[in-house]
Protein backbone atom coordinates (compact mmCIF):
# COMPACT_ATOMS: atom_id res chain seq x y z
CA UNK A 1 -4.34 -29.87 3.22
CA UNK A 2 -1.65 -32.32 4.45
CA UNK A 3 2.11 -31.65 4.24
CA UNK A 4 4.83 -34.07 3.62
CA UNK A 5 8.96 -34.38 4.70
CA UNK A 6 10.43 -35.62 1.47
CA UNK A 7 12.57 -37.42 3.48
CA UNK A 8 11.07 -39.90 5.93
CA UNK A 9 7.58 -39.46 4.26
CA UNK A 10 5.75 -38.29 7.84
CA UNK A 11 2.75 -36.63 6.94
CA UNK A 12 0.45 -34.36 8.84
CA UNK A 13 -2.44 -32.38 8.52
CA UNK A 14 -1.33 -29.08 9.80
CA UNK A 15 1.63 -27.17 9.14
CA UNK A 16 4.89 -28.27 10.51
CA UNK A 17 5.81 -26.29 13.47
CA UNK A 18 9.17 -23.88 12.88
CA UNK A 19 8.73 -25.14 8.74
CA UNK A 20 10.53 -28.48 9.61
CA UNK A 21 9.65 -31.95 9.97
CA UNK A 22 8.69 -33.14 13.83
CA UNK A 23 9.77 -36.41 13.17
CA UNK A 24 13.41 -36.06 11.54
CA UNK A 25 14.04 -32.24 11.72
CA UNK A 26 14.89 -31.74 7.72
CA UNK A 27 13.39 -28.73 6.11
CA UNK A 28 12.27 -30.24 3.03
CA UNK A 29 8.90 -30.15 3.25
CA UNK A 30 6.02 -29.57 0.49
CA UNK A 31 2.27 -29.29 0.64
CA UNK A 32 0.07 -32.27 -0.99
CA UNK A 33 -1.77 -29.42 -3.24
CA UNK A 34 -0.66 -29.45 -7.21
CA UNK A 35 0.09 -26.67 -8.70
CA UNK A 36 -2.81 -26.77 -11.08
CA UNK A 37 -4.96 -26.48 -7.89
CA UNK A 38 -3.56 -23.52 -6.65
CA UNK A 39 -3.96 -21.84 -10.42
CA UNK A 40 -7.51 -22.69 -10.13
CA UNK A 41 -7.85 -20.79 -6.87
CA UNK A 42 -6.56 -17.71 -8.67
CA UNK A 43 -9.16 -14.61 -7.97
CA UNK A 44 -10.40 -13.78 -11.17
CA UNK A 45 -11.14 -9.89 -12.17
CA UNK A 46 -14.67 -8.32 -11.29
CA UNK A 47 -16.57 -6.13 -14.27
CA UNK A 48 -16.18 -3.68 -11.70
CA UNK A 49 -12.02 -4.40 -10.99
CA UNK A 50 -11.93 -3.83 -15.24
CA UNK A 51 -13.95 -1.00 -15.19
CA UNK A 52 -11.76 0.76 -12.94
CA UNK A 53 -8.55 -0.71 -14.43
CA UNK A 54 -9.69 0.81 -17.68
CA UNK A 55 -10.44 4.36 -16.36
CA UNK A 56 -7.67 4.41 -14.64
CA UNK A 57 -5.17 3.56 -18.10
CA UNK A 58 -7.55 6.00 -19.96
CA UNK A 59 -7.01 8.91 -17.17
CA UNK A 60 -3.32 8.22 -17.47
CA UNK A 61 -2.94 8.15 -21.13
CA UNK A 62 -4.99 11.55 -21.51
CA UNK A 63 -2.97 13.34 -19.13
CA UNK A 64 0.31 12.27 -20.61
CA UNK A 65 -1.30 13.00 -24.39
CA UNK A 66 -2.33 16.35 -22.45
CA UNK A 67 1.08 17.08 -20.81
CA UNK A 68 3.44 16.36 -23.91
CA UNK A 69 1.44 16.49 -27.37
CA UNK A 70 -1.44 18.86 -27.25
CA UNK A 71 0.13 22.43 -28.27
C-alpha cells in the first residue's frame, strides 16, 4: 500500500515515519487505498458468530420477560 503527502506528492511504500512526510515535514498524508476497498475487507459474520449472537438476544430477552412480566 503506498502513502502520499498531499502536498509535495512524495510517495512511499511504507508508512511515514512519526505520521509526517520525510520530504517536507506536513502531516497531511493519506493512504492510496479507496474507501470502497477497505469496505470490501470488512469481516463478514460466521453461522457460528449468528448463532451465538442469536442465543445470546434470546437469553436476554427471556430473562427480562422472566424478571418483569411473568407473575
Amino acid at each position: 500500500m503506498a502513502y502520499i503527502c498531499q502536498d509535495c506528492t512524495y510517495k512511499a511504500n511504507k508508512r511515514f515515519p512519526e505520521g509526517r512526510c520525510p520530504a517536507c515535514g506536513s502531516f497531511n498524508i493519506r493512504s492510496d487505498r479507496s474507501k470502497e476497498d477497505v469496505k470490501q475487507e470488512k469481516d463478514k459474520k460466521t453461522p457460528l458468530e449468528i448463532f451465538i449472537m442469536v442465543l445470546v438476544w434470546g437469553v436476554l430477552i427471556w430473562g427480562v420477560w422472566d424478571r418483569y412480566f411473568s407473575g
